[in-house]
Protein backbone atom coordinates (compact mmCIF):
# COMPACT_ATOMS: atom_id res chain seq x y z
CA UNK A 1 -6.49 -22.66 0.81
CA UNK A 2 -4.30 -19.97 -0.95
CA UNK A 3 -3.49 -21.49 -4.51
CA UNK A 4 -0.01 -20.83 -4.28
CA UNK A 5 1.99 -21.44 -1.10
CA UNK A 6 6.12 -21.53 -0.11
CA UNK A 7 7.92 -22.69 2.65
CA UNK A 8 11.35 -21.70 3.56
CA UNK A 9 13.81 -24.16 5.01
CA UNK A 10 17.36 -22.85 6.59
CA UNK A 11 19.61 -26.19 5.26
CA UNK A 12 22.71 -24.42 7.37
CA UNK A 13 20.62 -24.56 10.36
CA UNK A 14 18.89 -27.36 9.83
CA UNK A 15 15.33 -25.28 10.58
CA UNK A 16 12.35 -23.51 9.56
CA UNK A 17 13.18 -19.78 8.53
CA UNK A 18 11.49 -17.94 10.39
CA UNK A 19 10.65 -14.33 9.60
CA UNK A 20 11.16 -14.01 5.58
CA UNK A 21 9.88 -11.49 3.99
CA UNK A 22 7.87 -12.59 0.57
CA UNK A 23 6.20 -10.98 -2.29
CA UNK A 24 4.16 -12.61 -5.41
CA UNK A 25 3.60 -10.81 -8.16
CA UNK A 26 2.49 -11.84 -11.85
CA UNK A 27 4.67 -11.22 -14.78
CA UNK A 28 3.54 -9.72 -17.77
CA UNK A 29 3.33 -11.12 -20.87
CA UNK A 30 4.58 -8.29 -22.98
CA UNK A 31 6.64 -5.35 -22.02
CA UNK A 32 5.65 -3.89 -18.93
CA UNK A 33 5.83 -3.95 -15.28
CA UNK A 34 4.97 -7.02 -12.55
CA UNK A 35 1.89 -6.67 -10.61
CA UNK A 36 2.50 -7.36 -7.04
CA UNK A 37 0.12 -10.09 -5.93
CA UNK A 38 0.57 -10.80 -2.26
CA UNK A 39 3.35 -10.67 0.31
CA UNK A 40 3.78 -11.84 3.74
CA UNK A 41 6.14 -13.01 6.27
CA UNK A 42 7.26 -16.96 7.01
CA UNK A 43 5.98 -17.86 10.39
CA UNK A 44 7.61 -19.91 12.99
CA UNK A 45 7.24 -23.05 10.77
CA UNK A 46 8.92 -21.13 7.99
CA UNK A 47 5.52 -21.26 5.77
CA UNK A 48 3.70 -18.54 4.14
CA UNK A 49 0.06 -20.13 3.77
CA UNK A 50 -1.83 -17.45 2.35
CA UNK A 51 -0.26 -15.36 -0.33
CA UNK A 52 -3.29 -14.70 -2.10
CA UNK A 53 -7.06 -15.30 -1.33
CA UNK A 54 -9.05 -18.56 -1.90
CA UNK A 55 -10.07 -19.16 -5.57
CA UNK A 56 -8.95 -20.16 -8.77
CA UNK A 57 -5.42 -18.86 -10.40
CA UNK A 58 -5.13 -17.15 -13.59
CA UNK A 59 -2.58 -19.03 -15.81
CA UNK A 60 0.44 -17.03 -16.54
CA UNK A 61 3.97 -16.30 -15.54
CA UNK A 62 4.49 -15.71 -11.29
CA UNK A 63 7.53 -14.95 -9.11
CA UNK A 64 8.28 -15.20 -5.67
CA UNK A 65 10.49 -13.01 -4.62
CA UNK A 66 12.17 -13.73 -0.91
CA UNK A 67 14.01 -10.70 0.84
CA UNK A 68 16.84 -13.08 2.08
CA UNK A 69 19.10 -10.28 3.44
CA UNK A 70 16.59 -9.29 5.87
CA UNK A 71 16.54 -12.78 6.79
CA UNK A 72 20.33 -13.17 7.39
CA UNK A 73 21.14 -10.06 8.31
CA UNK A 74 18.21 -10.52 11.78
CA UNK A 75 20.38 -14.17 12.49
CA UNK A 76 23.85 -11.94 12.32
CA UNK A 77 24.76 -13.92 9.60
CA UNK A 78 26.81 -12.57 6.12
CA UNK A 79 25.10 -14.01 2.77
CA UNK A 80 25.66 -13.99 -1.00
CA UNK A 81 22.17 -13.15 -2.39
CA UNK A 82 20.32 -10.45 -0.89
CA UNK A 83 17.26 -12.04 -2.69
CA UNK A 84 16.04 -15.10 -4.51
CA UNK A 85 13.53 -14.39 -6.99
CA UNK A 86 12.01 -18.00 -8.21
CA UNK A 87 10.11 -17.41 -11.67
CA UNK A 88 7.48 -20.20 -12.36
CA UNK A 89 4.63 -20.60 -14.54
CA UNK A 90 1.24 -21.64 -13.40
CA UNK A 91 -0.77 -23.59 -16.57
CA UNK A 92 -4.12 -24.63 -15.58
CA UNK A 93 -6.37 -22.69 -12.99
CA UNK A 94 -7.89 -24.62 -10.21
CA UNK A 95 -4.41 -26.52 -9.28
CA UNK A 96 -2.24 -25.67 -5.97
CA UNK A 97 1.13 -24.50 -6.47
CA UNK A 98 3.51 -24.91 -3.37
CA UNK A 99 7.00 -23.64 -4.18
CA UNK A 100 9.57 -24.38 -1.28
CA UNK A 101 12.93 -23.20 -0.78
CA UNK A 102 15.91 -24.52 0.73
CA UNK A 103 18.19 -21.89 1.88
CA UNK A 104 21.50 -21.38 3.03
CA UNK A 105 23.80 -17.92 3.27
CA UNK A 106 25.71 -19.15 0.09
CA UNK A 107 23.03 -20.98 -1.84
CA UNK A 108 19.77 -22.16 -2.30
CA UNK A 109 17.26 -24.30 -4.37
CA UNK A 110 13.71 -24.74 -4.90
CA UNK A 111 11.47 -27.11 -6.53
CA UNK A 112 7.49 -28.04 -7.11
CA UNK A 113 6.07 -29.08 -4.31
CA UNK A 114 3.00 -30.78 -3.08
């Protein structure tokens, strides 16, 4: 299993998002720029399952970044943010990290998951 995983709910619909774009990429610790990860799209169940390949993590700073205009704007739908970009840190290699979103046009929030 990917060691980091997401899963994008639509709270105004009350359904999976389907069709999000999604990039991970690692922060650095000093100046300098992210390194892009992984990226892939939600599926019909609104997960992305494999973001990077099987294996251990390195510990360090990660962000997923969610292109949620692309999102809205296939629905026909007007939104606020035309991204959400969730910043977490990952501690100890070897754990799973499954960071889900709950998403409306106007807001959203996101938490650890299992």
């Amino acid at each position: 299993m990917s060691p980091i995983t997401t899963h994008v709910l639509d709270t105004s619909r009350g359904q999976p998002a389907a069709g999000v774009p999604i990039t991970l990429s690692m922060l650095p610790e000093g100046d300098g720029a992210a390194r892009a990860m992984g990226s892939g799209i939600t599926d019909a169940d609104g997960r992305l399952r494999v973001l990077l390949p099987d294996g251990d993590l390195d510990p360090g700073v990660y962000r997923l970044t969610f292109d949620t205009c692309h999102y809205f704007r296939a629905l026909g739908v007007a939104n606020f943010y035309p991204e959400v970009a969730v910043t977490f840190q990952v501690r100890a290699a070897g754990e799973h990290y499954h960071v889900p979103l709950l998403l409306s046009p106007f807001g959203y929030s996101t938490y650890r998951g299992s």
